[in-house]
Protein backbone atom coordinates (compact mmCIF):
# COMPACT_ATOMS: atom_id res chain seq x y z
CA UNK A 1 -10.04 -33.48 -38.09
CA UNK A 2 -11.93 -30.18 -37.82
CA UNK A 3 -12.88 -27.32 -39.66
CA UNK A 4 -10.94 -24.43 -41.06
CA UNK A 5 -12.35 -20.89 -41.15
CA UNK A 6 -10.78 -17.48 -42.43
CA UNK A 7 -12.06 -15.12 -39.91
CA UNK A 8 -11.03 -11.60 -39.27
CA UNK A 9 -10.21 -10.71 -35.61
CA UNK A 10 -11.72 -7.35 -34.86
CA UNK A 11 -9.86 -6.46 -31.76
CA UNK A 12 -6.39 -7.48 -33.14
CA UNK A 13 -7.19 -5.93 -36.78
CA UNK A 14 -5.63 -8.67 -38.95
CA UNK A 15 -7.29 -12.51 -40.12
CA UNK A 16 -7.09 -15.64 -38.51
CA UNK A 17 -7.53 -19.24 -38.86
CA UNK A 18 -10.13 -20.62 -36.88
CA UNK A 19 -9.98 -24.47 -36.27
CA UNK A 20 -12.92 -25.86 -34.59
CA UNK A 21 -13.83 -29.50 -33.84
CA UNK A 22 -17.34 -30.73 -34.73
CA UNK A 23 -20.27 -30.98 -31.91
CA UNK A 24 -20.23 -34.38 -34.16
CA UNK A 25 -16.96 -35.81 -32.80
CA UNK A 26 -16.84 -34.07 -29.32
CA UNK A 27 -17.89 -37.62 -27.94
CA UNK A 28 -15.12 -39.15 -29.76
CA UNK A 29 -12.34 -39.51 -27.19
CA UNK A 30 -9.88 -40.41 -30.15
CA UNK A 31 -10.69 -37.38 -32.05
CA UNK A 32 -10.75 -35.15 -29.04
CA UNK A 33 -7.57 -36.37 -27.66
CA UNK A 34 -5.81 -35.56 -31.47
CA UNK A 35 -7.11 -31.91 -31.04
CA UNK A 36 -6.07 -31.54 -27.58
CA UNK A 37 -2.98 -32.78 -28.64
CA UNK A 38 -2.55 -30.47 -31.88
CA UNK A 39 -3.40 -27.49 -29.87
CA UNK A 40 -0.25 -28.56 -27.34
CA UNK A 41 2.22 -29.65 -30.00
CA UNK A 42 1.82 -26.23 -32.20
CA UNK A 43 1.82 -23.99 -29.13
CA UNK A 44 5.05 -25.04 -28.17
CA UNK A 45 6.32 -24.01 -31.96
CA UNK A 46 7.85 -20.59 -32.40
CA UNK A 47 9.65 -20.24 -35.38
CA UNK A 48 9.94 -18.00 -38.31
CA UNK A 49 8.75 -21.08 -40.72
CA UNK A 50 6.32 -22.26 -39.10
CA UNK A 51 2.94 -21.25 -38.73
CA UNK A 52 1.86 -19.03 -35.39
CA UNK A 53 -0.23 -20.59 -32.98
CA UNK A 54 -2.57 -17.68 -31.59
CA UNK A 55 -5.25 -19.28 -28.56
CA UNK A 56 -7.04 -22.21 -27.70
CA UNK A 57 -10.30 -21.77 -25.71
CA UNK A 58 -13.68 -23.90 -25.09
CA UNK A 59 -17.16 -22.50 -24.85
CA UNK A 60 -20.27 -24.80 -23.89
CA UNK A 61 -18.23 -28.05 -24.74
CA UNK A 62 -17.08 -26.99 -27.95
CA UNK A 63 -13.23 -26.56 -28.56
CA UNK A 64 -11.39 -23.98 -30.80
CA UNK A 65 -7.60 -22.68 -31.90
CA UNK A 66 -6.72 -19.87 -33.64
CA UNK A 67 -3.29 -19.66 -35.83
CA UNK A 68 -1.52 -17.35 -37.79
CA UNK A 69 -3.41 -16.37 -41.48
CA UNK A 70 -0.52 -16.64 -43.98
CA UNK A 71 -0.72 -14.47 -47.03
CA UNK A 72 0.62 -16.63 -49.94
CA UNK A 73 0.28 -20.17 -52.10
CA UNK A 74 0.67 -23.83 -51.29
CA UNK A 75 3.46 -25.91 -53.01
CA UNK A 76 0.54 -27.53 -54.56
CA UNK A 77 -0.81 -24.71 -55.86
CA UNK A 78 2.37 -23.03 -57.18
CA UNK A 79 2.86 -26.81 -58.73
CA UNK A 80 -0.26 -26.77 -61.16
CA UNK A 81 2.15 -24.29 -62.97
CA UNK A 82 4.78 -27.10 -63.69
CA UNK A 83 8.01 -27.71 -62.05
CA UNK A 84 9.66 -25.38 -60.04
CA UNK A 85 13.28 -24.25 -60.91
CA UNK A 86 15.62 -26.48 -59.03
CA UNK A 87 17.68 -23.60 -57.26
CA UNK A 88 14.12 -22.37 -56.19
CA UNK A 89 13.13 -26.00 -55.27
CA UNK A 90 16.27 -26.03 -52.79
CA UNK A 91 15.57 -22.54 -51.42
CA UNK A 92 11.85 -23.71 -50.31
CA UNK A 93 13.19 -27.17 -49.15
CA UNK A 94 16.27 -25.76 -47.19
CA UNK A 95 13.10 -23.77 -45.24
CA UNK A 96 10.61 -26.69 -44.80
CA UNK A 97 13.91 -28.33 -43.27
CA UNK A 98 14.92 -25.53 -41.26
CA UNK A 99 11.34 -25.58 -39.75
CA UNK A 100 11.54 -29.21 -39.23
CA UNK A 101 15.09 -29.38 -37.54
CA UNK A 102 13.56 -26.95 -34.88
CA UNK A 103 10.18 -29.05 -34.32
CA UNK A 104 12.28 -32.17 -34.25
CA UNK A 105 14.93 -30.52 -31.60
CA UNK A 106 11.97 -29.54 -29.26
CA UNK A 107 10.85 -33.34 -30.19
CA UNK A 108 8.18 -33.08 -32.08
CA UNK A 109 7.40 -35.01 -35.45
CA UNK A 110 5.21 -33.96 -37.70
CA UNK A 111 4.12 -37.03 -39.49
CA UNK A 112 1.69 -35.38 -42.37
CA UNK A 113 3.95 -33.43 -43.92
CA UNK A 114 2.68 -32.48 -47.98
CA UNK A 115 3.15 -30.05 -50.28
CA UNK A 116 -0.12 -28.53 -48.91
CA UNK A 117 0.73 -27.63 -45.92
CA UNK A 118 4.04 -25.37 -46.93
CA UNK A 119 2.54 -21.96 -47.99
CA UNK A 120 5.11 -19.65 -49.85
CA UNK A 121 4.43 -15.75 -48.99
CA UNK A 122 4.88 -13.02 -51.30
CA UNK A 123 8.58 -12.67 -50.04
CA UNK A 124 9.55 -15.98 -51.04
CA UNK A 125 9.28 -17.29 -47.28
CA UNK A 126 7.71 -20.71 -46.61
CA UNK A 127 5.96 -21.76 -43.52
CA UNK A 128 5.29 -24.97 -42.13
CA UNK A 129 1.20 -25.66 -41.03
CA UNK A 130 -0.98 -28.39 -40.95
CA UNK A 131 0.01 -30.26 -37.04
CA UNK A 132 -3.11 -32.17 -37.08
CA UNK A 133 -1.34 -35.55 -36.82
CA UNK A 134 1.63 -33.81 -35.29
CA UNK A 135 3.02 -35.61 -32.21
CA UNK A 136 5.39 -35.06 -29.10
CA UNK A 137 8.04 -37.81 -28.20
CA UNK A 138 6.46 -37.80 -24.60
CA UNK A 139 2.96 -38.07 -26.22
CA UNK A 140 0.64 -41.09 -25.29
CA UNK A 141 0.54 -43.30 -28.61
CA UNK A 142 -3.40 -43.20 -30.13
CA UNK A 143 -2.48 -44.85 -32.96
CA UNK A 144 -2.94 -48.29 -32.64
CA UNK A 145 0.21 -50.64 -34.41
CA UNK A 146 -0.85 -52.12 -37.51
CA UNK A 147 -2.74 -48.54 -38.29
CA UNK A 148 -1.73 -46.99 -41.49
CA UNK A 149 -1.72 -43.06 -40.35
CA UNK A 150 -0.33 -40.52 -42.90
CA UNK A 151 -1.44 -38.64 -46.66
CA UNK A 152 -0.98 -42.01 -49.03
CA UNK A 153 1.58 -40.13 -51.20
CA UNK A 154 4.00 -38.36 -48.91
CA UNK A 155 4.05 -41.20 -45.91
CA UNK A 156 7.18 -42.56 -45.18
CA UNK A 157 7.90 -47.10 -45.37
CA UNK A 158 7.56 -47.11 -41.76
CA UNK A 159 4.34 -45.75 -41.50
CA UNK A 160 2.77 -47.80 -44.55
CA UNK A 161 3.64 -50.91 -42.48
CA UNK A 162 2.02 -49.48 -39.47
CA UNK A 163 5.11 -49.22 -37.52
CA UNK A 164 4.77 -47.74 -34.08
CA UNK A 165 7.19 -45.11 -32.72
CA UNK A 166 7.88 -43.23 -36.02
CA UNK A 167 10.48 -41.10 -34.95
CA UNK A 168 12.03 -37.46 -37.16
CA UNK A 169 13.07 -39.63 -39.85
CA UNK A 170 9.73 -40.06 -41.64
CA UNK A 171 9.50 -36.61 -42.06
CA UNK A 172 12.81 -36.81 -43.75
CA UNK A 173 10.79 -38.85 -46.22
CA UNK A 174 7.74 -36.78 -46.51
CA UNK A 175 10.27 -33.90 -47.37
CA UNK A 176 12.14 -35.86 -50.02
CA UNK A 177 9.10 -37.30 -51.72
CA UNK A 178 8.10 -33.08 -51.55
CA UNK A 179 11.64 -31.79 -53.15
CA UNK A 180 10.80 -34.49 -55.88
CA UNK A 181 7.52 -33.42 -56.82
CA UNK A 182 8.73 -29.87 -56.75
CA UNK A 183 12.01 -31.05 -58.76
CA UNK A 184 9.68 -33.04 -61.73
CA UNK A 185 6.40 -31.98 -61.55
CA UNK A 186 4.86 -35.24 -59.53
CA UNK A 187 5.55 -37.35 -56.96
CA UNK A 188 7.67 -40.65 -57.57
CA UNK A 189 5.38 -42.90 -56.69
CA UNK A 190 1.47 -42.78 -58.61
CA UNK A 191 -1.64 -45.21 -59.01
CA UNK A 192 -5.31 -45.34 -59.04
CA UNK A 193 -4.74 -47.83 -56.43
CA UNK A 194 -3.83 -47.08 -52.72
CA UNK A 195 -2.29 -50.51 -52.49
CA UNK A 196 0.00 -49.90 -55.46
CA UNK A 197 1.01 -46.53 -54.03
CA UNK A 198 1.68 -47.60 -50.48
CA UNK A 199 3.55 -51.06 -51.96
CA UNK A 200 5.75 -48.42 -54.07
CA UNK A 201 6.91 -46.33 -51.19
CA UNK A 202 7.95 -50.04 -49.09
CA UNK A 203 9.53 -51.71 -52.02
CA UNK A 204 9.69 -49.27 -55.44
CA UNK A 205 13.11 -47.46 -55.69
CA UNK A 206 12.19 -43.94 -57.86
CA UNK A 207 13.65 -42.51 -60.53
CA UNK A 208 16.14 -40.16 -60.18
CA UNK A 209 14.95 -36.89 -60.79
CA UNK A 210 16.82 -35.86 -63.65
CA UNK A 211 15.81 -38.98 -65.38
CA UNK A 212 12.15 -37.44 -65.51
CA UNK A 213 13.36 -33.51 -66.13
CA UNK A 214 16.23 -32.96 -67.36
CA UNK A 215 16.59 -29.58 -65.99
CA UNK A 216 17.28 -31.01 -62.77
CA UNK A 217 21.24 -30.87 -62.36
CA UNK A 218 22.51 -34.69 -61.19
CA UNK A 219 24.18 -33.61 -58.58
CA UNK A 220 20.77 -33.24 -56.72
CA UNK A 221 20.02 -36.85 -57.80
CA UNK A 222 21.68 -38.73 -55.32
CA UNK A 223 20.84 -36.47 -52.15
CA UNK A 224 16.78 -37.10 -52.91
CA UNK A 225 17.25 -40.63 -53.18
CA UNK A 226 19.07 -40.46 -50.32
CA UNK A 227 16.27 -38.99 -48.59
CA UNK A 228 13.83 -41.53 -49.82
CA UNK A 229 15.89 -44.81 -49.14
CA UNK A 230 13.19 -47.13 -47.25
CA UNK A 231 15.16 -47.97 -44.08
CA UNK A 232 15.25 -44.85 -41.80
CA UNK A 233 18.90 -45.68 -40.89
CA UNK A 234 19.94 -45.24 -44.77
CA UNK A 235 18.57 -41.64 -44.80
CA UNK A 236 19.63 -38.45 -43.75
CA UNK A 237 19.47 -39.10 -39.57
CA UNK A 238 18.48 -35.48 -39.31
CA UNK A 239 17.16 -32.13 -41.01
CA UNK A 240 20.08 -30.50 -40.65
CA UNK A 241 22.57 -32.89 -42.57
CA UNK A 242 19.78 -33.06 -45.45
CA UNK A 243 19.63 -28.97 -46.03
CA UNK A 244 23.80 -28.84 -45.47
CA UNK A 245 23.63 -31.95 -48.30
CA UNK A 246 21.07 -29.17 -50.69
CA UNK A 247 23.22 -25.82 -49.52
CA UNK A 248 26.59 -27.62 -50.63
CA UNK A 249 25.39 -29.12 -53.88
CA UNK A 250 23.84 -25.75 -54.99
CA UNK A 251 26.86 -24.04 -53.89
CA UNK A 252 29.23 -26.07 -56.37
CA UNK A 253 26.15 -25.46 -58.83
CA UNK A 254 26.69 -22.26 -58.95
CA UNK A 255 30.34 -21.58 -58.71
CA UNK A 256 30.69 -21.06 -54.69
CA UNK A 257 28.01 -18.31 -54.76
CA UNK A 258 26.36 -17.75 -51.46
CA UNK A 259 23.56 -19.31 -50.80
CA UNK A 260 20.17 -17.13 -49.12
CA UNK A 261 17.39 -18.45 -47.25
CA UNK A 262 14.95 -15.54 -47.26
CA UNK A 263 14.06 -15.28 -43.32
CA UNK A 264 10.69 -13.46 -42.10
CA UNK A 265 11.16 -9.89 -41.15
CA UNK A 266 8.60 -9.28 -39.17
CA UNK A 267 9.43 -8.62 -35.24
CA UNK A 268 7.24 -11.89 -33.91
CA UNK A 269 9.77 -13.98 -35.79
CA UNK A 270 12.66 -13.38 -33.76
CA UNK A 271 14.04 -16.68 -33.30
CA UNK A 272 15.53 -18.08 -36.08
CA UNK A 273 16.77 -21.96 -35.61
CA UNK A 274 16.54 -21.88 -31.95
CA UNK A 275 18.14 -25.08 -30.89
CA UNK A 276 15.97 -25.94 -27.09
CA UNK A 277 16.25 -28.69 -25.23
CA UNK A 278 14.22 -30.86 -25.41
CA UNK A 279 12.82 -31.53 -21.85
CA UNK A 280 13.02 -27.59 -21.04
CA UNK A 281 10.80 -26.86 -23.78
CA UNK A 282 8.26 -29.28 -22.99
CA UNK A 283 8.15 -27.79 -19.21
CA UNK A 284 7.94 -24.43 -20.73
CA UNK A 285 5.16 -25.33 -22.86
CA UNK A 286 3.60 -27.86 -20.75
CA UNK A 287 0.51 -25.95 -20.16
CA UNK A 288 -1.68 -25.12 -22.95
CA UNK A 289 -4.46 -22.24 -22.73
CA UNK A 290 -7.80 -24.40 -22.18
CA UNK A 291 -9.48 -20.98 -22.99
CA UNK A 292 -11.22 -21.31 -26.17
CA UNK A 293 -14.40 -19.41 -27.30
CA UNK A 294 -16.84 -21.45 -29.78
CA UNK A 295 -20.59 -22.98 -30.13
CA UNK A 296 -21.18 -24.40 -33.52
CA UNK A 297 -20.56 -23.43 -37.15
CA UNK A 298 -23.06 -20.82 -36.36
CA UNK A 299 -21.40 -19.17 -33.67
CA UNK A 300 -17.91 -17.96 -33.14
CA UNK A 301 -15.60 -16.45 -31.19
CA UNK A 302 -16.87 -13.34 -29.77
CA UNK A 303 -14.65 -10.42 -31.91
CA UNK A 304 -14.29 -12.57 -34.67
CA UNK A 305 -15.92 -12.26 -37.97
CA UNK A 306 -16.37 -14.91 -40.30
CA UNK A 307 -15.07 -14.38 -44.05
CA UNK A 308 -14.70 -17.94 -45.72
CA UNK A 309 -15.65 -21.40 -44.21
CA UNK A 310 -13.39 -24.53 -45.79
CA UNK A 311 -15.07 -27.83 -45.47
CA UNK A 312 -11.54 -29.27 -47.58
CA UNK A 313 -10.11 -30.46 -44.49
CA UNK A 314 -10.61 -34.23 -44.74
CA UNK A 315 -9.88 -36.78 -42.08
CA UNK A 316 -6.66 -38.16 -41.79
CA UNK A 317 -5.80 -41.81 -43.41
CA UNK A 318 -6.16 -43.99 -40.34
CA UNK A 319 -6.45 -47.10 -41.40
CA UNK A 320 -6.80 -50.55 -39.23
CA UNK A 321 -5.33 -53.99 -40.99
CA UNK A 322 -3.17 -54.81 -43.34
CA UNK A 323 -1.68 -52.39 -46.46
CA UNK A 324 -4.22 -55.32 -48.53
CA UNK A 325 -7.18 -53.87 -46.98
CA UNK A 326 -6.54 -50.03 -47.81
CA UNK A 327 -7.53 -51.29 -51.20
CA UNK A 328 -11.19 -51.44 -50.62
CA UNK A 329 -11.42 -48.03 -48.82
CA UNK A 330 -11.77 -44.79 -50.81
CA UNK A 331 -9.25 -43.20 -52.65
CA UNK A 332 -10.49 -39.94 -51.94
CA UNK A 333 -10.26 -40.35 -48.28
CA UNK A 334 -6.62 -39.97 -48.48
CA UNK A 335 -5.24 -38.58 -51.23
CA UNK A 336 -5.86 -34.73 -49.92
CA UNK A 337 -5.84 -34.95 -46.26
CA UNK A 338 -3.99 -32.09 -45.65
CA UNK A 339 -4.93 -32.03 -42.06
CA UNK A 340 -5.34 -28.68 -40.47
CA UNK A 341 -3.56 -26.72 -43.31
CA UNK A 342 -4.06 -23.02 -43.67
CA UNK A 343 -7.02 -21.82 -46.08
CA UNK A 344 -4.49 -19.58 -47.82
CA UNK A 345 -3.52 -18.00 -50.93
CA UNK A 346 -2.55 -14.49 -53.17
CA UNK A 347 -6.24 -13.30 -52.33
CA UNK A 348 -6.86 -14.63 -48.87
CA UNK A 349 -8.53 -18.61 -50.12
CA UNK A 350 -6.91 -21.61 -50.84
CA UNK A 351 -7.95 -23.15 -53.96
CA UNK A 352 -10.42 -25.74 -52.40
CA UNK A 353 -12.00 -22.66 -50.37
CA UNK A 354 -12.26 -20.15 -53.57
CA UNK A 355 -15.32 -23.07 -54.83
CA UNK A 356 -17.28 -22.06 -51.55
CA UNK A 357 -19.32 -19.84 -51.58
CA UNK A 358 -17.91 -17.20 -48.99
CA UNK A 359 -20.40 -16.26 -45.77
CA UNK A 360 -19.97 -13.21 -44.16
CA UNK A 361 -21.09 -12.94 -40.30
CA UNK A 362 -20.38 -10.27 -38.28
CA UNK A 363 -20.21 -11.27 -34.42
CA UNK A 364 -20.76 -8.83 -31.60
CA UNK A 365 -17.70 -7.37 -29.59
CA UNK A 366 -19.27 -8.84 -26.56
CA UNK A 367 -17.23 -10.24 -23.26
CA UNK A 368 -16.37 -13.99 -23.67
CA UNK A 369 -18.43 -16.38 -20.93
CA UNK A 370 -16.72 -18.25 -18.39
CA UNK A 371 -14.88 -20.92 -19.41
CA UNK A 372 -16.79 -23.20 -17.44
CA UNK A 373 -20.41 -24.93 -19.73
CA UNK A 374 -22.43 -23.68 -16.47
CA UNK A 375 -24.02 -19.91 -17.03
CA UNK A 376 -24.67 -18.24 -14.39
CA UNK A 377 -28.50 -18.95 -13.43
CA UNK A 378 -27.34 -22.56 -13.64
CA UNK A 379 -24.85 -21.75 -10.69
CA UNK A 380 -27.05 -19.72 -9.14
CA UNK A 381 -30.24 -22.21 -9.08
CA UNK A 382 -27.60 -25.55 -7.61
CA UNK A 383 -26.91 -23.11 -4.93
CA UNK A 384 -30.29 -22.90 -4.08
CA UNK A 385 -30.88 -26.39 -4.05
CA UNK A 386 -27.92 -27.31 -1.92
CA UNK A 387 -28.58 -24.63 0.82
CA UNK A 388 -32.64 -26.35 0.87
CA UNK A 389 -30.69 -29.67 1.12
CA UNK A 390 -28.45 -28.82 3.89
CA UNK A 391 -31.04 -26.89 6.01
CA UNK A 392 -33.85 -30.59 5.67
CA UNK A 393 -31.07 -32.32 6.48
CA UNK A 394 -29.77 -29.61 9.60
CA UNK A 395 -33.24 -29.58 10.89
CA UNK A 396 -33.41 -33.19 11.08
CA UNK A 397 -30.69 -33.30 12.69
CA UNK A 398 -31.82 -31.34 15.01
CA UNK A 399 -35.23 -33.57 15.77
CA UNK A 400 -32.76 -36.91 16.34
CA UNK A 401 -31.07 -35.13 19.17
CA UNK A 402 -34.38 -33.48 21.03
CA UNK A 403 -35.06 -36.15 24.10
C-alpha cells in the first residue's frame, strides 16, 4: 500500500525511491501498522541483494521511506523477451536465494515475493525489493486466519488456504514458481479465474520444466518441483540447501566449471551473506528512525525533487473467506500487486511508470520542521493559554485562603 516516486535527492546527488502512504489510509490502523512495519523489517536488511533502505520520517501526520534507486530491469520485464537461458536463470535465482537466506536468518519472511520485485542491474546483479507484506517472526499477526494474503500467482499452498504463521518456506515457493517462469517463459499454474489459479497451486502438480522448453536441461527438473511440492516439509527447509541443489546441478552441467555469482562492488555492500542472529539483530535494529519528511502528493521531502510518480503499486491480495469467494473479486486486484517494488529500469522507469506522464517539481533546500504536527505558533499560543489558566486558577486560590 502506498505510492512510489522516483525522486532525485539534491543534497546526496543520486535518485531515490520515495514511498509515501496516502492522507486516504492514514486513519486506517491496518494499513498504517503494515507501513510501520515495512519501514522496520527493510531497515534491518543490509545486504548486497537486497534493496537499501535510506530514512523514514513523518511530517504533519503523513509518513514516508526512502530506499535505494536501482538502475536496471525487472524479471518481468527482461521476461517479455522469452525465456531466459537456464545457466542465466540459476545465476539470478542463486541471488534472489542468497538475499532470502540472509532475510530469513535475521527472521524475516518476505511473503510477496514475484518476478517484479527482483531488478537485474547492468552488471548482472539482482536485488531483492518490494517488503510491503514483509514480516518479522516477532511481528504481531494483522492478518486475520482464513485471509488469503499474497500476489495470486507466486503465493505459496499455505497461504491460499489462509494458513497463519507462514514461516521461510513459502518464500521457497514464491522462488520456485519464479525459476519456472524464468526457466519456460510462464508460470506453472494460469487461468482467467483466481479460483482456478489458487486451486492449482493447493492441489495441481506442474509440469516439469523441460516438458514445456526443451532447452531446459532435466537435471533442473526435479530440484523446481522440489521447490514447489505443496507441503512445506517436502520442500527445500531452507534457501541455502535450494541454491547448493542449483550450484551443484549446473556444476555437473557444465563439466565441474566454477560457478560465479556476480556480487555488488560498490563499498555500501560490504556484507555479503552475513549470517546474524536472530535475536541480536532484532535488538540492533529495534528502533526505526520515526523521522520522515512528507505532506501530500504535492509536497515532498524538503531536498528532494520529484522526477516520475507511479500510481502501479496496487494493494496487496487480502482477501477474507474462503478460496470460493476470491472468485467474485477482481482479477486485476491481484494479479500485479507487486507491493512496494522499485519504479526501475535501463532509463530510470519501470514499464508501468514509462505510461505516466513524468512531473517535474523542484522543492526548496529548506530545513525540515520538527518532527512533531505542532508548528511553532501552535506551541507558542497553548503556552499562553496554560500560563492564563494557571494564574485564574492561582489567584483564586489565593481569595479561598483570605479570612
Amino acid at each position: 500500500m502506498g505510492l512510489a516516486y522516483k525522486v532525485r535527492n539534491v543534497f546526496a546527488q543520486r535518485f531515490e525511491i520515495l514511498k509515501i502512504l496516502p492522507k486516504s489510509v492514514q486513519d486506517d490502523e491496518e494499513q498504517l501498522a503494515r507501513f510501520l512495519r515495512e519501514i522496520k523489517v527493510h531497515a534491518r536488511l543490509v545486504h548486497p541483494n537486497i534493496v537499501t533502505f535510506y530514512n523514514a520520517r513523518e511530517i504533519e501526520g503523513q509518513l514516508v521511506m526512502t530506499t535505494e534507486f536501482v538502475q536496471g530491469t525487472t524479471i518481468t520485464a527482461r521476461l517479455e523477451q522469452g525465456p531466459i537461458p537456464w545457466a542465466e536463470a540459476i545465476s539470478y535465482a542463486r541471488q534472489a536465494l542468497s538475499a532470502l537466506q540472509y532475510a530469513h536468518t535475521v527472521g524475516v519472511v518476505h511473503r510477496g515475493l514475484t518476478p517484479g520485485n527482483l531488478v537485474i542491474t547492468p552488471d548482472g546483479v539482482v536485488r531483492l525489493g518490494g517488503f510491503g507484506l514483509a514480516k518479522a517472526m516477532s511481528d504481531p499477526q494483522l492478518t486475520a486466519i482464513g485471509s488469503v494474503l499474497g500476489s495470486l500467482h507466486y503465493m505459496a499452498p499455505e497461504q491460499v488456504r489462509g494458513n497463519g504463521g507462514l514461516d521461510a518456506r513459502c518464500d521457497i515457493y514464491s522462488l520456485g514458481i519464479v525459476l519456472y517462469e524464468m526457466l519456460v517463459g510462464r508460470v506453472p499454474f494460469d487461468s482467467k479465474s483466481q479460483f482456478e489459479v489458487m486451486l492449482a497451486h493447493v492441489s495441481t502438480i506442474p509440469k516439469r520444466p523441460s516438458d514445456v522448453n526443451p532447452a531446459v536441461p532435466q537435471e533442473i527438473d526435479a530440484i523446481v518441483l522440489t521447490a514447489l511440492t505443496k507441503e512445506p516439509v517436502d520442500r527445500f527447509q531452507t534457501a541455502l540447501e535450494f541454491s547448493e541443489a542449483l550450484e551443484h546441478a549446473k556444476l555437473k552441467l557444465q563439466g565441474g566449471a566454477s560457478v560465479e555469482v556476480p556480487q555488488v562492488s560498490d563499498q555500501r555492500h560490504s556484507i555479503v551473506n552475513p549470517v546474524l542472529n536472530s535475536a541480536v539483530a532484532s535488538e540492533s535494529y529495534a528502533e526505526v528512525a520515526a523521522s520522515v519528511a512528507v505532506a501530500d502528493e504535492n509536497t515532498f521531502t524538503p531536498g528532494l525533487e520529484l522526477v516520475t510518480k507511479s500510481n502501479g503499486v496496487a494493494p496487496e491480495h487480502h482477501t477474507n473467506g474462503t478460496a470460493a469467494a476470491v472468485e467474485n473479486n477482481s482479477t486485476a486486484a491481484v494479479e500485479n500487486n507487486h507491493e512496494a517494488s522499485p519504479v526501475i529500469s535501463t532509463n530510470g522507469v519501470s514499464g508501468h511508470a514509462e505510461k505516466e506522464q513524468a512531473a517535474e517539481v523542484q522543492i526548496a533546500e529548506t530545513p525540515l520542521k520538527p518532527f512533531s504536527s505542532w508548528g511553532t505558533s501552535q506551541f507558542l499560543a497553548a503556552c499562553v493559554v496554560m500560563f492564563l489558566i494557571g494564574s485564574v486558577a492561582f489567584f483564586a486560590l489565593l481569595a479561598l485562603m483570605r479570612p
